[in-house]
C-alpha atoms as a PDB file:
ATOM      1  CA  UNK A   1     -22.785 -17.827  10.839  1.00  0.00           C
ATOM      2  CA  UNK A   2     -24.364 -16.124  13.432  1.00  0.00           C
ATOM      3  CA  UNK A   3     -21.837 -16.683  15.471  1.00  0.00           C
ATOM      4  CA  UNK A   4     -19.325 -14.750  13.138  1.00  0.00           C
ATOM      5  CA  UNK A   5     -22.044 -11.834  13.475  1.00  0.00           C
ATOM      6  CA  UNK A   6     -21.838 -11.721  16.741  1.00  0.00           C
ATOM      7  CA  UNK A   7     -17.945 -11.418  17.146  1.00  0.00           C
ATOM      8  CA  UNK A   8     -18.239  -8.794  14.465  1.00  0.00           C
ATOM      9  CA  UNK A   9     -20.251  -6.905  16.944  1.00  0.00           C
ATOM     10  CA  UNK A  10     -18.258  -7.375  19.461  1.00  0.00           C
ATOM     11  CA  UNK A  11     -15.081  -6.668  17.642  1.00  0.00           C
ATOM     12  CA  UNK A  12     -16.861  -3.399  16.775  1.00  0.00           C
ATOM     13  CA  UNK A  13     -17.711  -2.367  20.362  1.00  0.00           C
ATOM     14  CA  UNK A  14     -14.876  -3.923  22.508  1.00  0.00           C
ATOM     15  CA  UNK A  15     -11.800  -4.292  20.115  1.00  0.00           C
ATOM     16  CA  UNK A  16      -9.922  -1.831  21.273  1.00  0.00           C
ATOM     17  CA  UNK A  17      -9.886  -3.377  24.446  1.00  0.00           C
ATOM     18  CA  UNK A  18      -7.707  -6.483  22.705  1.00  0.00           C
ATOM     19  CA  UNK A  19      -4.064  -7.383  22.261  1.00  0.00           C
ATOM     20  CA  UNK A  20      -3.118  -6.292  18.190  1.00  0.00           C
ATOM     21  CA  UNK A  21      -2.851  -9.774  18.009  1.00  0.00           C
ATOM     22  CA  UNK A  22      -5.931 -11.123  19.146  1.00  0.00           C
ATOM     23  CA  UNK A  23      -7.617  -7.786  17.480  1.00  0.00           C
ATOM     24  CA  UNK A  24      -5.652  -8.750  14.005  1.00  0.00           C
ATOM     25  CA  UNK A  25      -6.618 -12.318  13.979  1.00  0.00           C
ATOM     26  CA  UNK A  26     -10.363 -11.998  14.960  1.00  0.00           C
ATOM     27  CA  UNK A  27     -10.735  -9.275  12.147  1.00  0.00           C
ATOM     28  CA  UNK A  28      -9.317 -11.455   9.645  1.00  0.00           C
ATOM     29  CA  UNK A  29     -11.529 -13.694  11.018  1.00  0.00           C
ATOM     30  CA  UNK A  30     -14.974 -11.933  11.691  1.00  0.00           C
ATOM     31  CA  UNK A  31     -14.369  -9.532   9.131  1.00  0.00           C
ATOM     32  CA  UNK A  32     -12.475 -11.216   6.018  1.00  0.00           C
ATOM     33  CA  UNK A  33     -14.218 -14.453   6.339  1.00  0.00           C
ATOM     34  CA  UNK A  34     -10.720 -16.343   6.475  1.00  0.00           C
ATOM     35  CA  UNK A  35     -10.044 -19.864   7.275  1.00  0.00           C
ATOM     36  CA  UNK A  36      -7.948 -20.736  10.546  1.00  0.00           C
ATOM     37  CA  UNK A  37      -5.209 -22.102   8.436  1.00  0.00           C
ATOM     38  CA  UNK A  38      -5.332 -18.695   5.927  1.00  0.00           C
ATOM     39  CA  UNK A  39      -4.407 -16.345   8.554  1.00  0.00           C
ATOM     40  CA  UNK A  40      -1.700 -19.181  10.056  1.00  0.00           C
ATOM     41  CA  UNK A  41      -0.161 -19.133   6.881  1.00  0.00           C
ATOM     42  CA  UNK A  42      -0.284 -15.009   6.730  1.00  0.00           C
ATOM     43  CA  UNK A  43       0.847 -14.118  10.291  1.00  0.00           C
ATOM     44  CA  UNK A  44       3.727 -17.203  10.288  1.00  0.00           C
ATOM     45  CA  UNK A  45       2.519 -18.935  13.246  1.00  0.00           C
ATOM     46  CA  UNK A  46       0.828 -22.172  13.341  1.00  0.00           C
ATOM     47  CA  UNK A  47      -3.260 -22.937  13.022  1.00  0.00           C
ATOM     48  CA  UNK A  48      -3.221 -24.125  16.560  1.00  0.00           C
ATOM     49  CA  UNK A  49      -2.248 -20.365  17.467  1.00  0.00           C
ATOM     50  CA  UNK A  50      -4.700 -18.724  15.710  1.00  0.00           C
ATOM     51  CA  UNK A  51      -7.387 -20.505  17.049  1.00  0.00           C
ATOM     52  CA  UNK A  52      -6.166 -19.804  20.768  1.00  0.00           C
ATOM     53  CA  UNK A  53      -5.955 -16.434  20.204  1.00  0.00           C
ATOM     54  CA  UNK A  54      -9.587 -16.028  18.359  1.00  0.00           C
ATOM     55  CA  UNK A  55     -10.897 -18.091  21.444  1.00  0.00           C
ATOM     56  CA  UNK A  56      -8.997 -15.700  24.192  1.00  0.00           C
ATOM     57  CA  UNK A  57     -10.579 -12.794  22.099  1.00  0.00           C
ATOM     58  CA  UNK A  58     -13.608 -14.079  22.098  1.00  0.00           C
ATOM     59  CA  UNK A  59     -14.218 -15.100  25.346  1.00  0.00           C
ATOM     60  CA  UNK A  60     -12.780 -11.476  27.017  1.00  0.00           C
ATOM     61  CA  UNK A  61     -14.883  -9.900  24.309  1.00  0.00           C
ATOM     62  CA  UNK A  62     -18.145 -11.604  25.509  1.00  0.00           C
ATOM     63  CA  UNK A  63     -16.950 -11.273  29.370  1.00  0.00           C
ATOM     64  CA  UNK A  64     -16.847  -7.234  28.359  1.00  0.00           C
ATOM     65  CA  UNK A  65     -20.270  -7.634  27.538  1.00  0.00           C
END
C-alpha cells in the first residue's frame, strides 16, 4: 500500500515528465486502484505490457527524485 502512495506522489510531482502511456497506465494504477489485468483488458494490450510500462514509470519517476 504504501508503495501505491508513493507512486501517487510521484505521479503528482514528475508525471508530466512520462510517456501518455506510461502516465495513463500508472494513473489507472496509483490512482484508480486497478488490477494489472483491468487496465490490459481496457488499453488492448496484454498484462505483461502493463506491468513493463508501470515498472519503466516507476523507476524514471524515482530516478527524477
Amino acid at each position: 500500500m504504501e508503495r501505491l502512495i508513493e507512486l501517487g506522489q510521484l505521479m503528482d510531482w514528475y508525471g508530466a515528465f512520462l510517456t501518455p502511456r506510461q502516465r495513463s497506465f500508472a494513473r489507472q494504477y496509483a490512482f484508480e486502484d486497478c488490477s494489472l489485468s483491468e487496465i490490459a483488458e481496457r488499453e488492448g494490450v496484454s498484462r505483461q505490457a502493463v506491468r513493463d510500462a508501470i515498472q519503466r514509470a516507476e523507476h524514471e519517476l524515482r530516478a527524477m527524485e
